[in-house]
C-alpha atoms as a PDB file:
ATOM      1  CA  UNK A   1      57.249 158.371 151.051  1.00  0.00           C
ATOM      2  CA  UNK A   2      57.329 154.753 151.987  1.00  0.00           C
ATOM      3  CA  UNK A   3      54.139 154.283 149.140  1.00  0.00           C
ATOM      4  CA  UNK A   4      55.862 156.002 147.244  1.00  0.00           C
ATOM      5  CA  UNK A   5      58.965 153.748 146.587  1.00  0.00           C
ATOM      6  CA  UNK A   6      56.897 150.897 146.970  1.00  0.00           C
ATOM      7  CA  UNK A   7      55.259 151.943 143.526  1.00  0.00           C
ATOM      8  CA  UNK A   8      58.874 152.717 142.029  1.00  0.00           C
ATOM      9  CA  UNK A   9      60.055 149.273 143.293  1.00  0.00           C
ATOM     10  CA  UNK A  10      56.893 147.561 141.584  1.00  0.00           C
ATOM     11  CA  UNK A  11      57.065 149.929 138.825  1.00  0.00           C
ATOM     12  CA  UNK A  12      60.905 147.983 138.431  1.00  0.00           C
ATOM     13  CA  UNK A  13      59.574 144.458 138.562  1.00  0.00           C
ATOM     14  CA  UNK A  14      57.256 144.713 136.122  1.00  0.00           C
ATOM     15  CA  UNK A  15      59.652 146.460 133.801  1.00  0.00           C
ATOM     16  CA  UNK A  16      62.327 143.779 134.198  1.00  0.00           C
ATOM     17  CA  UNK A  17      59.585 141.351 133.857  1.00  0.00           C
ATOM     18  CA  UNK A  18      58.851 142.803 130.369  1.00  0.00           C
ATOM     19  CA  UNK A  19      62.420 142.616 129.233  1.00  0.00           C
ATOM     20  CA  UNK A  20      62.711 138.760 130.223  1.00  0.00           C
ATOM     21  CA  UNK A  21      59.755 138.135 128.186  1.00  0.00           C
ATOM     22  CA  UNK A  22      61.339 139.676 125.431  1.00  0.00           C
ATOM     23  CA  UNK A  23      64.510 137.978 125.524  1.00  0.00           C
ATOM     24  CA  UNK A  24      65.099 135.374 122.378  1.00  0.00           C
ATOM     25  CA  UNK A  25      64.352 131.977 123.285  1.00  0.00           C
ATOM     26  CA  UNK A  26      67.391 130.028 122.878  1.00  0.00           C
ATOM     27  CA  UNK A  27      66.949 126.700 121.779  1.00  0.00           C
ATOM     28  CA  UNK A  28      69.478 123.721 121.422  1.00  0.00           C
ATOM     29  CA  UNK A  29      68.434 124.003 117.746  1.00  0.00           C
ATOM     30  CA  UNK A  30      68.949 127.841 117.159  1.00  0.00           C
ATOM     31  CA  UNK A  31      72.655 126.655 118.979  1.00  0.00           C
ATOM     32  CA  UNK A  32      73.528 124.199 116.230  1.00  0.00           C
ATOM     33  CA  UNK A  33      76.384 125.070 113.852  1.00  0.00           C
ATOM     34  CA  UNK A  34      77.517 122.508 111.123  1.00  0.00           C
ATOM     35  CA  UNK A  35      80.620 122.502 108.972  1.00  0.00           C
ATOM     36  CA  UNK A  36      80.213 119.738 106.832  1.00  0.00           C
ATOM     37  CA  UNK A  37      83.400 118.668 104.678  1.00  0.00           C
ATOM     38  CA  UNK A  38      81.283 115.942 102.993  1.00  0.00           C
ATOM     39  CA  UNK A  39      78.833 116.856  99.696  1.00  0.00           C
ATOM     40  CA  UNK A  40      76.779 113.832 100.360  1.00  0.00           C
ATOM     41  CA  UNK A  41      76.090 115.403 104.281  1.00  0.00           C
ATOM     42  CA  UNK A  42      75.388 118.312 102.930  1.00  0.00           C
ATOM     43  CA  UNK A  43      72.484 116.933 100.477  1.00  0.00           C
ATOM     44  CA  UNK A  44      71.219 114.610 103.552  1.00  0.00           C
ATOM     45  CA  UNK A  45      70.862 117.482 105.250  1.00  0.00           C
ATOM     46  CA  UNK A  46      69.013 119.135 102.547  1.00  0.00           C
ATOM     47  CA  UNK A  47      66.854 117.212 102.366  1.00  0.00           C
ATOM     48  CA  UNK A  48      66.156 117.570 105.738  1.00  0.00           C
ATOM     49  CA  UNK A  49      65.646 121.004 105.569  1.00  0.00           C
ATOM     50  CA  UNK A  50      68.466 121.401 107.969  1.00  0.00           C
ATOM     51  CA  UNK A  51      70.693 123.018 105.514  1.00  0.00           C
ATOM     52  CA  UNK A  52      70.174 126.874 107.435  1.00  0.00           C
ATOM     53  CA  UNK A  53      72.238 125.409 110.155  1.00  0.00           C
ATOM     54  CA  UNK A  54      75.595 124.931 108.271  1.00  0.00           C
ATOM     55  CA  UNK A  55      77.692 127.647 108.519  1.00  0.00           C
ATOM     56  CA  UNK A  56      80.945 125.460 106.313  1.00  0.00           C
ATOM     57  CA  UNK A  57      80.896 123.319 103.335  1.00  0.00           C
ATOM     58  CA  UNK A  58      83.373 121.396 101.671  1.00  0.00           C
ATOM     59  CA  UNK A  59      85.600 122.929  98.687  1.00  0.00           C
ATOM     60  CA  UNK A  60      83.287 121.121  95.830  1.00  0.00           C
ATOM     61  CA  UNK A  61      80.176 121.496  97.001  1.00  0.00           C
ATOM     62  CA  UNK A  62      77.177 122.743  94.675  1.00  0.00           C
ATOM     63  CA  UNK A  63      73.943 121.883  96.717  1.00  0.00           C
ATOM     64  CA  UNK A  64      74.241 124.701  99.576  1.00  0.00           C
ATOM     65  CA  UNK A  65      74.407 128.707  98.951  1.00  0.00           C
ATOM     66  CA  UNK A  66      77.380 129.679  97.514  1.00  0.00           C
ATOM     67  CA  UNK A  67      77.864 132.088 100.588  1.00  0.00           C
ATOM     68  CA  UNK A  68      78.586 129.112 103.033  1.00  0.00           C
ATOM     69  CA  UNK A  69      82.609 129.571 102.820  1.00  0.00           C
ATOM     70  CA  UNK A  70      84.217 126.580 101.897  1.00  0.00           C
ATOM     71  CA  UNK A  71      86.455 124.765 104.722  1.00  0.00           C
ATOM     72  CA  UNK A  72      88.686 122.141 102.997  1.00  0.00           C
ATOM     73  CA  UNK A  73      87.823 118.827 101.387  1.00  0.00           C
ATOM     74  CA  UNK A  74      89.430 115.347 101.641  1.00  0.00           C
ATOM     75  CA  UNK A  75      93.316 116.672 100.749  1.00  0.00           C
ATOM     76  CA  UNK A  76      93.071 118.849 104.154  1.00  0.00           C
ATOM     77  CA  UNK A  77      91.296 121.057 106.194  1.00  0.00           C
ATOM     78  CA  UNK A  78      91.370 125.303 106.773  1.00  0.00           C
ATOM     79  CA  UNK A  79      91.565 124.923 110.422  1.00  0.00           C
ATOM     80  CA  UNK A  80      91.943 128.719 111.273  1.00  0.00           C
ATOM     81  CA  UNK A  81      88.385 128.944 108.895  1.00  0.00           C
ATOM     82  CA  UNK A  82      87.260 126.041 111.017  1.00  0.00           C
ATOM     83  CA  UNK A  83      87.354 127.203 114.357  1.00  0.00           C
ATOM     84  CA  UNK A  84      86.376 130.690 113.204  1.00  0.00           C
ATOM     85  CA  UNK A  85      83.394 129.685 112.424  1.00  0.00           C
ATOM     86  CA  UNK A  86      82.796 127.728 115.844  1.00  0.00           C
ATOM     87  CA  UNK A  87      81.345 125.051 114.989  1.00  0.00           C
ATOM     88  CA  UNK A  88      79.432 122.555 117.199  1.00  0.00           C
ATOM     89  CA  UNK A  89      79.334 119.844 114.362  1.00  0.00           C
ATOM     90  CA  UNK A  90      81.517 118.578 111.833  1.00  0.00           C
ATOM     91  CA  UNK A  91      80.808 116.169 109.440  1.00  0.00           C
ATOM     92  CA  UNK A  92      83.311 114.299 107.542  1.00  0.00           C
ATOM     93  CA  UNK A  93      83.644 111.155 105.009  1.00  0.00           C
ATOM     94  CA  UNK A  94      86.555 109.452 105.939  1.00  0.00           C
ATOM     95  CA  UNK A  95      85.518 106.089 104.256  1.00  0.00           C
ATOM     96  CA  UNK A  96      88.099 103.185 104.766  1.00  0.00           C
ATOM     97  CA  UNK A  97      90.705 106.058 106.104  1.00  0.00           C
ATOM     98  CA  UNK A  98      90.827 107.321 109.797  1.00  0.00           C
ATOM     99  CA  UNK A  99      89.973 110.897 111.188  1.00  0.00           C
ATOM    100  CA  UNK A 100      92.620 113.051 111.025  1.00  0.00           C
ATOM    101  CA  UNK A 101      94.560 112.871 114.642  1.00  0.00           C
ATOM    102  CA  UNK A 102      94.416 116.644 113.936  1.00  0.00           C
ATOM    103  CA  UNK A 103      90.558 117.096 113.661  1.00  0.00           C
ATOM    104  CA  UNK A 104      90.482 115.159 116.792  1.00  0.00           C
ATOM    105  CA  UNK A 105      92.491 117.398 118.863  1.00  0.00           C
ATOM    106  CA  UNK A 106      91.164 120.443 117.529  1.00  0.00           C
ATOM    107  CA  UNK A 107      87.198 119.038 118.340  1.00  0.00           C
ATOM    108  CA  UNK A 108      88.562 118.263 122.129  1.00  0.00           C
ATOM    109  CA  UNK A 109      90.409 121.156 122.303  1.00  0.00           C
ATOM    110  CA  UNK A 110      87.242 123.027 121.117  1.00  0.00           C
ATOM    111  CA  UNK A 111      84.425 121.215 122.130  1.00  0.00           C
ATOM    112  CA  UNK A 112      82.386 119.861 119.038  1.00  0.00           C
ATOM    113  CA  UNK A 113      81.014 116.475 117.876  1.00  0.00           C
ATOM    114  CA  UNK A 114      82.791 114.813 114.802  1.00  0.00           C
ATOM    115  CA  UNK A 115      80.093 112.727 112.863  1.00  0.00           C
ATOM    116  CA  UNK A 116      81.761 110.717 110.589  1.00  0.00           C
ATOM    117  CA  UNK A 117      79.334 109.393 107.314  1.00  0.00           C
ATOM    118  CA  UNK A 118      79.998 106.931 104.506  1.00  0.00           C
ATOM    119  CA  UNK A 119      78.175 106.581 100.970  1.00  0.00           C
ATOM    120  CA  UNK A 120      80.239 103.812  99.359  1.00  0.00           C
ATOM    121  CA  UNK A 121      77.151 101.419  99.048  1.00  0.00           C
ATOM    122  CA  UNK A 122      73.117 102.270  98.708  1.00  0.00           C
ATOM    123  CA  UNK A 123      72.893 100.982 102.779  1.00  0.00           C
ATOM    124  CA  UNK A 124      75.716 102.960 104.149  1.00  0.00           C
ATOM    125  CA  UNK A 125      73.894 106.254 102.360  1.00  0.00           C
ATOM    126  CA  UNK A 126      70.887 105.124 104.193  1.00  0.00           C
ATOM    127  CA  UNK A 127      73.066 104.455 107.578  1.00  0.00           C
ATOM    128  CA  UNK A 128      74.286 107.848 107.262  1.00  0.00           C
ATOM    129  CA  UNK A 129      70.605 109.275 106.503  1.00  0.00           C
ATOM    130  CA  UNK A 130      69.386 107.688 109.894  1.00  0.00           C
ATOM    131  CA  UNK A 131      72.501 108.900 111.649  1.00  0.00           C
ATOM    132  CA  UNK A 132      72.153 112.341 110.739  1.00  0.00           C
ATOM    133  CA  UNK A 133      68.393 112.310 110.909  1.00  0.00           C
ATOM    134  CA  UNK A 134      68.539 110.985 115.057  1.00  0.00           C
ATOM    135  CA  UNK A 135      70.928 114.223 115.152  1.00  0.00           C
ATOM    136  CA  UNK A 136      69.752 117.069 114.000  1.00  0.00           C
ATOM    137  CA  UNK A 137      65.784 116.176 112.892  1.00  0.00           C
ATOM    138  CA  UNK A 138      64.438 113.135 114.614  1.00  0.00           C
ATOM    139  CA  UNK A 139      60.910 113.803 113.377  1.00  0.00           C
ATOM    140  CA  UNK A 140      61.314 113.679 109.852  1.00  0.00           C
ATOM    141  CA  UNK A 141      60.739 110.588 107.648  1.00  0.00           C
ATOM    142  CA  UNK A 142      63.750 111.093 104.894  1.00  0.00           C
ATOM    143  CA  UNK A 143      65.885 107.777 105.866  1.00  0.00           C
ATOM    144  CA  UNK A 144      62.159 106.161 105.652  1.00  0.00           C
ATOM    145  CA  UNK A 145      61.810 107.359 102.188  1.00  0.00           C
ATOM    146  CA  UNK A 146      65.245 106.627 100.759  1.00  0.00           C
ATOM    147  CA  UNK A 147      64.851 103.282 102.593  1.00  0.00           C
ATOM    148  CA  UNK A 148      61.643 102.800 100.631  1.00  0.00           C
ATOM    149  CA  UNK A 149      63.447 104.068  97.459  1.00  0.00           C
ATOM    150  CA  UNK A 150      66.318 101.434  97.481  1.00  0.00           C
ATOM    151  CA  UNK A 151      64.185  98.442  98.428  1.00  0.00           C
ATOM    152  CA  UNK A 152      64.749  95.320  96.161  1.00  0.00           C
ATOM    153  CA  UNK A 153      62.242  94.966  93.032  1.00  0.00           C
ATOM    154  CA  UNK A 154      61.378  91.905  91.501  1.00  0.00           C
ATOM    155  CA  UNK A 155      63.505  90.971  88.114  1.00  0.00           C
ATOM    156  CA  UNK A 156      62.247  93.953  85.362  1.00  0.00           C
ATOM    157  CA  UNK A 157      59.422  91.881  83.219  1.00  0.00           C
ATOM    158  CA  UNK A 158      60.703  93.566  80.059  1.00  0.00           C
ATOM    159  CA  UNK A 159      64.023  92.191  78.875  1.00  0.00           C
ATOM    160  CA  UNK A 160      66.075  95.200  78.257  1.00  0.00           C
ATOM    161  CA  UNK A 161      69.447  93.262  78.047  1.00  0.00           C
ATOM    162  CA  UNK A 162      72.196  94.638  79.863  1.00  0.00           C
ATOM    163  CA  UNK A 163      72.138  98.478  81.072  1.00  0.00           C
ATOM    164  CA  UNK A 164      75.137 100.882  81.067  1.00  0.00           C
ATOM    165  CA  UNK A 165      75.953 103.549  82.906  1.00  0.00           C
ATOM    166  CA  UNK A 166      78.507 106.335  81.759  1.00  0.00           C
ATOM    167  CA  UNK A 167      79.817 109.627  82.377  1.00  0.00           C
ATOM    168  CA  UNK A 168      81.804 110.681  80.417  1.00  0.00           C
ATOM    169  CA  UNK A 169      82.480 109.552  76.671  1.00  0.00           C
ATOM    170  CA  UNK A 170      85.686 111.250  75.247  1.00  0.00           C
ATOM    171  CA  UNK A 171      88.384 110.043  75.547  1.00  0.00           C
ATOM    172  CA  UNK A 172      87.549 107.071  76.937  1.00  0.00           C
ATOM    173  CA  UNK A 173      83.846 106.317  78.067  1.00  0.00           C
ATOM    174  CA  UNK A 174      84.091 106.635  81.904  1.00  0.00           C
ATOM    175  CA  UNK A 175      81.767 103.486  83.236  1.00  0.00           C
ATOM    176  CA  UNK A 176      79.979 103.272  86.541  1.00  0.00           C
ATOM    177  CA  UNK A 177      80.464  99.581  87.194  1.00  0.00           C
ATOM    178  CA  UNK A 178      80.292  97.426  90.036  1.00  0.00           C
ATOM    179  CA  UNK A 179      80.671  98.868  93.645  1.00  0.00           C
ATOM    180  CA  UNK A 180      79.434 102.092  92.833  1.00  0.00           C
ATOM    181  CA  UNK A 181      76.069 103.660  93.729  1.00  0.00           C
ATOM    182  CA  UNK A 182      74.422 104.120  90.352  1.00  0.00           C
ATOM    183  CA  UNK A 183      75.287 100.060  89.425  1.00  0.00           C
ATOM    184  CA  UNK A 184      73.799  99.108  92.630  1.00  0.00           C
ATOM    185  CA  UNK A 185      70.386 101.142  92.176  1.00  0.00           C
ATOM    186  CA  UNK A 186      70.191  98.934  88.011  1.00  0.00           C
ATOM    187  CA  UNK A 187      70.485  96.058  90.115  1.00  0.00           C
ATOM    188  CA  UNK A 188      67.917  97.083  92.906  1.00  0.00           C
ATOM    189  CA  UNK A 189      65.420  97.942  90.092  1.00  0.00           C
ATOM    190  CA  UNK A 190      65.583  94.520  88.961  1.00  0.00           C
ATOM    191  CA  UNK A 191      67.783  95.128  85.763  1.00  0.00           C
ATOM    192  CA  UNK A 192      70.480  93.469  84.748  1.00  0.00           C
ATOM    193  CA  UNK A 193      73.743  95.515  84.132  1.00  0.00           C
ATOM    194  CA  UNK A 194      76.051  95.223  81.114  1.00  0.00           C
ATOM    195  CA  UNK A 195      79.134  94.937  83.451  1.00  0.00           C
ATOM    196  CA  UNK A 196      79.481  92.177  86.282  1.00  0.00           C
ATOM    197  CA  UNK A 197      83.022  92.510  86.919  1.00  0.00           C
ATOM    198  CA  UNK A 198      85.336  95.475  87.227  1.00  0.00           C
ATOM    199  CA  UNK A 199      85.686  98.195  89.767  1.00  0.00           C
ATOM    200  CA  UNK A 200      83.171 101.153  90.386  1.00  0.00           C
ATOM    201  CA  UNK A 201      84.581 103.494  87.963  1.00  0.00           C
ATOM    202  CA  UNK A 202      86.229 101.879  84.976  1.00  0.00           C
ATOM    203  CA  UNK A 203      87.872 104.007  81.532  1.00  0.00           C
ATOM    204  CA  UNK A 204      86.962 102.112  78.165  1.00  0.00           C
ATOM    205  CA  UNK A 205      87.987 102.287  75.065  1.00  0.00           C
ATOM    206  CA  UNK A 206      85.525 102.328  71.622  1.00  0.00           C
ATOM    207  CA  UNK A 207      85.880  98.418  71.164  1.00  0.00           C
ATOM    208  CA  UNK A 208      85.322  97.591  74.494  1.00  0.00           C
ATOM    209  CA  UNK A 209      81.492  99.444  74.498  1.00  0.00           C
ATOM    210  CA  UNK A 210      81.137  97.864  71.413  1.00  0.00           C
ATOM    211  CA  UNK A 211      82.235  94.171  72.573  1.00  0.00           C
ATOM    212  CA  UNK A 212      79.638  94.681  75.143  1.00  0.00           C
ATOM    213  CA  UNK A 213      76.709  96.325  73.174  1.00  0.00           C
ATOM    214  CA  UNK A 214      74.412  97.141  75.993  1.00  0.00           C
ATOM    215  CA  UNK A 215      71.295  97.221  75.546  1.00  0.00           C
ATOM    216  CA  UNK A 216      70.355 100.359  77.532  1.00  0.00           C
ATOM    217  CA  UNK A 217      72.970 103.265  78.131  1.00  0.00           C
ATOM    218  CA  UNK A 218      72.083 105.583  81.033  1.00  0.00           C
ATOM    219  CA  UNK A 219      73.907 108.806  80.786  1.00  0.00           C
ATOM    220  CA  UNK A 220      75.049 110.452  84.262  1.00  0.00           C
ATOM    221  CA  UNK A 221      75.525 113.801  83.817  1.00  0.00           C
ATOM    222  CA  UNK A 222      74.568 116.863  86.433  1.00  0.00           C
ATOM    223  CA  UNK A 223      73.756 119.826  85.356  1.00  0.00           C
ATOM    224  CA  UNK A 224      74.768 122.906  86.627  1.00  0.00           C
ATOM    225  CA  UNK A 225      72.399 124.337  89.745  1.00  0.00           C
ATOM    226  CA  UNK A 226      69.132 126.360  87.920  1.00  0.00           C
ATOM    227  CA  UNK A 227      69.801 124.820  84.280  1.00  0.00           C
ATOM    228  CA  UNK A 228      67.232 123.662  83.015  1.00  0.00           C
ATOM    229  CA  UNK A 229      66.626 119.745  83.079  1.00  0.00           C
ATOM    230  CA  UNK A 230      66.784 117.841  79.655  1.00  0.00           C
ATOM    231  CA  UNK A 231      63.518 116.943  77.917  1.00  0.00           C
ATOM    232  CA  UNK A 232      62.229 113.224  78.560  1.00  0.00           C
ATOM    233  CA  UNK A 233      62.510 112.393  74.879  1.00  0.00           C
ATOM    234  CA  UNK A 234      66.548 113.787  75.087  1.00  0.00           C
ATOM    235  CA  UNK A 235      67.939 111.541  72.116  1.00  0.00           C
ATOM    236  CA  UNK A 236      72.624 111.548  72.250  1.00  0.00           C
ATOM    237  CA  UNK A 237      74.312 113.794  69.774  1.00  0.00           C
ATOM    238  CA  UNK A 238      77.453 112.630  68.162  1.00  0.00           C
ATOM    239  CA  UNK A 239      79.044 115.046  70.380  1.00  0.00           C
ATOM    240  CA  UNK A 240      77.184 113.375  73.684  1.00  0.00           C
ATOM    241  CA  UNK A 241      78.263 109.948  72.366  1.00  0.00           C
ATOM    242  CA  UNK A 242      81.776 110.827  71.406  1.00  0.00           C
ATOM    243  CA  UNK A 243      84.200 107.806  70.955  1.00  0.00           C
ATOM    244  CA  UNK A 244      81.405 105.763  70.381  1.00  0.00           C
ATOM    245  CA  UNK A 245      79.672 107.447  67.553  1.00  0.00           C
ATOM    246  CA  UNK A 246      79.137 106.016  64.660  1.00  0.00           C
ATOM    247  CA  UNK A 247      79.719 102.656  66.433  1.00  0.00           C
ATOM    248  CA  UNK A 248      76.847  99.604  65.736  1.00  0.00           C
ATOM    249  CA  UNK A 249      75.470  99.658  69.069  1.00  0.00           C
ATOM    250  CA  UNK A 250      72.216  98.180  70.014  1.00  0.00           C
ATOM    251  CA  UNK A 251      71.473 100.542  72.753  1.00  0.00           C
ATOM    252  CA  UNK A 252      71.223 103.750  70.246  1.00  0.00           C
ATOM    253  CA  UNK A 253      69.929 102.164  67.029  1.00  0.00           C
ATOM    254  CA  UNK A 254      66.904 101.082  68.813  1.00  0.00           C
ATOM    255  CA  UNK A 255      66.865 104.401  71.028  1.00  0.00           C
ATOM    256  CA  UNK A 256      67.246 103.127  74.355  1.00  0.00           C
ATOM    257  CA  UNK A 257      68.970 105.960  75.847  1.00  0.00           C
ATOM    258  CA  UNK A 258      68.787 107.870  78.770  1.00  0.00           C
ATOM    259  CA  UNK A 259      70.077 111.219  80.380  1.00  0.00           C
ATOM    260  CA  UNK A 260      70.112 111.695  84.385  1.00  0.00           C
ATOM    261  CA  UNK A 261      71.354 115.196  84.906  1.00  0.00           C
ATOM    262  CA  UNK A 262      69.847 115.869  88.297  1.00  0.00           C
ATOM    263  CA  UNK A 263      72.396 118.361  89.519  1.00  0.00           C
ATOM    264  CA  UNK A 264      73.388 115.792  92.554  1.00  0.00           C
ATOM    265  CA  UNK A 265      73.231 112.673  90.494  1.00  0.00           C
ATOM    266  CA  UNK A 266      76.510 111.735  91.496  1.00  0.00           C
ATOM    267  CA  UNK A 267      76.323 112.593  94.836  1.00  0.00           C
ATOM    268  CA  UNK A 268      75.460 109.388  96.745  1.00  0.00           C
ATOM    269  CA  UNK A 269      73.273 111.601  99.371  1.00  0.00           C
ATOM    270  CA  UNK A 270      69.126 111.096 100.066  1.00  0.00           C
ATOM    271  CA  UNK A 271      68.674 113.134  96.780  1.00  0.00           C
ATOM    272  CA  UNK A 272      69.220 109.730  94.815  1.00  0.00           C
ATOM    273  CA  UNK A 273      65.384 109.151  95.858  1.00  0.00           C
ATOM    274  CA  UNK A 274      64.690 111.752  92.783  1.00  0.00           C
ATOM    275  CA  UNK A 275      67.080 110.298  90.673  1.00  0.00           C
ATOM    276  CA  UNK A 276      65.776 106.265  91.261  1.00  0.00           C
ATOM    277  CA  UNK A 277      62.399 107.583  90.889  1.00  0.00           C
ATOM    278  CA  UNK A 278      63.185 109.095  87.042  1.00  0.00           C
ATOM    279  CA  UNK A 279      64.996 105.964  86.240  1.00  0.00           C
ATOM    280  CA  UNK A 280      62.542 103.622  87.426  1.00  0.00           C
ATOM    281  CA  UNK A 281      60.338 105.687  85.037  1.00  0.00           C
ATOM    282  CA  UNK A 282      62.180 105.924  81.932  1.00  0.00           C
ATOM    283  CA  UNK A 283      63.411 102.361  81.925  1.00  0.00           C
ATOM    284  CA  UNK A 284      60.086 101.059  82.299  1.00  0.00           C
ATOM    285  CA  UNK A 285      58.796 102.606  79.557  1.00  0.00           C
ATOM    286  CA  UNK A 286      61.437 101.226  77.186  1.00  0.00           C
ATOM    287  CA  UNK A 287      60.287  98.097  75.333  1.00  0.00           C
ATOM    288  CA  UNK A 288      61.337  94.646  75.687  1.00  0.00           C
ATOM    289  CA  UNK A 289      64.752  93.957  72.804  1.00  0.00           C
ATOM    290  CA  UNK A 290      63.023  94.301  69.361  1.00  0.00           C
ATOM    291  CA  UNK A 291      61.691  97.067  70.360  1.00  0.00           C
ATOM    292  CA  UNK A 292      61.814 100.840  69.993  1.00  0.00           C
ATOM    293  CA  UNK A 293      59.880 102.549  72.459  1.00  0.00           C
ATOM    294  CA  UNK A 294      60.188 106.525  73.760  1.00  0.00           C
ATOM    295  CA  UNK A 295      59.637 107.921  77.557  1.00  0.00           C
ATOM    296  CA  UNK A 296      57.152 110.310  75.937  1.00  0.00           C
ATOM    297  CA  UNK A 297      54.980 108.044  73.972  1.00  0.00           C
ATOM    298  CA  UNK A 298      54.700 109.894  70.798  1.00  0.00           C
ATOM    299  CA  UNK A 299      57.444 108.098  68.716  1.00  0.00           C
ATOM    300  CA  UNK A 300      56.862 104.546  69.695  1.00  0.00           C
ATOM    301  CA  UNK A 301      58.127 103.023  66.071  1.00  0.00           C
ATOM    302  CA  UNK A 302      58.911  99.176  66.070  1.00  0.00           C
ATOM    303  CA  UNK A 303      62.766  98.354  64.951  1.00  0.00           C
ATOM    304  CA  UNK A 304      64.322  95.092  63.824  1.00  0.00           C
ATOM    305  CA  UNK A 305      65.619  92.419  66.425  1.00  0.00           C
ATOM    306  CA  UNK A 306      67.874  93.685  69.007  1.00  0.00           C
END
């Protein structure tokens, strides 16, 4: 009797034994749960191929799986989506303003980390790479990269005069100018851009493009998630040119135009490194003023002076 229940008891041990072993292992990792109400986070992270550990996104985002559900965006937060979703993490991008009071109190209240990232300027997006990086995927070399992709080049050897950047073109032609990202990475590439002065995002009117007849024009403009990307030879259309069709400018009669429409091009996240990489490229290939010269090579045609 007394071998008997010997062998049951062992016959138990082993059996729990088996079920322990086939509990999940539950790493800090697999306990990580992001809401991110920032777009450039959300790309970082991306590109980190961290992006299966956010369970919120913000309102506007169009890098991460539509089936995240959306949790607010700069105007204000869904705070009963918020804590149903429990996070652990939340990313925000308060820039020059503070965290909400409210967000504060609700992450004490309910125990998660508030990260708070900035993009204004090529560094801070680099800041906020390394930040995020330390957090959530310490062995991975993207801050290295983007660091690498925003270092300082030497002054461009071909004389392109100065280089544009727009958005939109009707009805005003929306400029990227000084402060923003996309100026910032001209100058980094050693170009010079066509506007010195101003504020990141300036509205012009037809005479004022023409006043300043750049000599490149680099077209921002994302397209939609799976569409497919424009060909490397992409020449404006009236229609892509709007108010400024049919004007004299130096830029399009010599065909120095280019199109960026990586789908995050205007999201100042790590997925810029694509984006300087294309530019670098195509303005490169462009030929010095006097010049007409195509990204593809096969329609290289000299023009008259610039």
């Amino acid at each position: 009797m007394l071998v008997l229940a010997m062998l049951v008891l062992a016959m138990l041990v082993l059996a729990l034994a088996g079920c322990s072993k086939e509990q999940p292992d539950n790493t800090s990792t697999d306990q990580v749960r992001i809401v991110t109400i920032s777009p450039a986070a959300a790309d970082i992270l991306i590109g980190l191929e961290q992006q299966h550990l956010i369970v919120g996104r913000h309102n506007y985002d169009s890098a991460l799986d539509p089936s995240v559900p959306p949790v607010g965006d700069q105007a204000g937060i869904d705070y009963e989506k918020l804590l149903a979703l429990n996070p652990t993490h939340v990313i925000v991008q308060t820039e020059s303003q503070p965290i909400s009071p409210r967000l504060r109190e609700f992450s004490e209240s309910n125990d998660y980390t508030i990260l708070n990232i900035s993009t204004l300027a090529l560094d801070d997006t680099l800041s906020s790479a390394r930040l995020l990086q330390a957090e959530f995927a310490p062995d991975a070399d993207l801050a290295d990269r983007f660091a690498s992709a925003i270092r300082q080049r030497e002054p461009a050897a071909n004389d392109l005069g100065g280089v544009l950047v727009v958005m939109f073109t009707s009805p005003t032609v929306a400029v990227l100018g000084p402060g923003s990202a996309h100026q910032e990475i001209i100058e980094r590439l050693g170009y010079t851009p066509a506007i010195t002065d101003g504020k990141p995002y300036m509205p012009l009117g037809a005479e004022d493009v023409l006043a300043i007849d750049p000599g490149v024009i680099v077209f921002v403009r994302p397209r939609q998630p799976g569409a497919t990307p424009a060909e490397p030879n992409w020449t404006p259309t009236d229609d892509d040119l709007g108010i400024m069709a049919g004007l004299d400018l130096r830029a399009v009669r010599l065909g120095r135009t280019i199109l960026i429409d990586d789908p995050q091009t205007l999201t100042s996240g790590t997925s810029l490194i694509g984006v300087i990489d294309t530019l670098e490229r195509r303005l490169g290939a462009l030929a010095p003023l006097g010049s007409q010269h195509y990204d593809d090579d096969e329609r290289n045609t000299e023009a008259g002076p610039g």
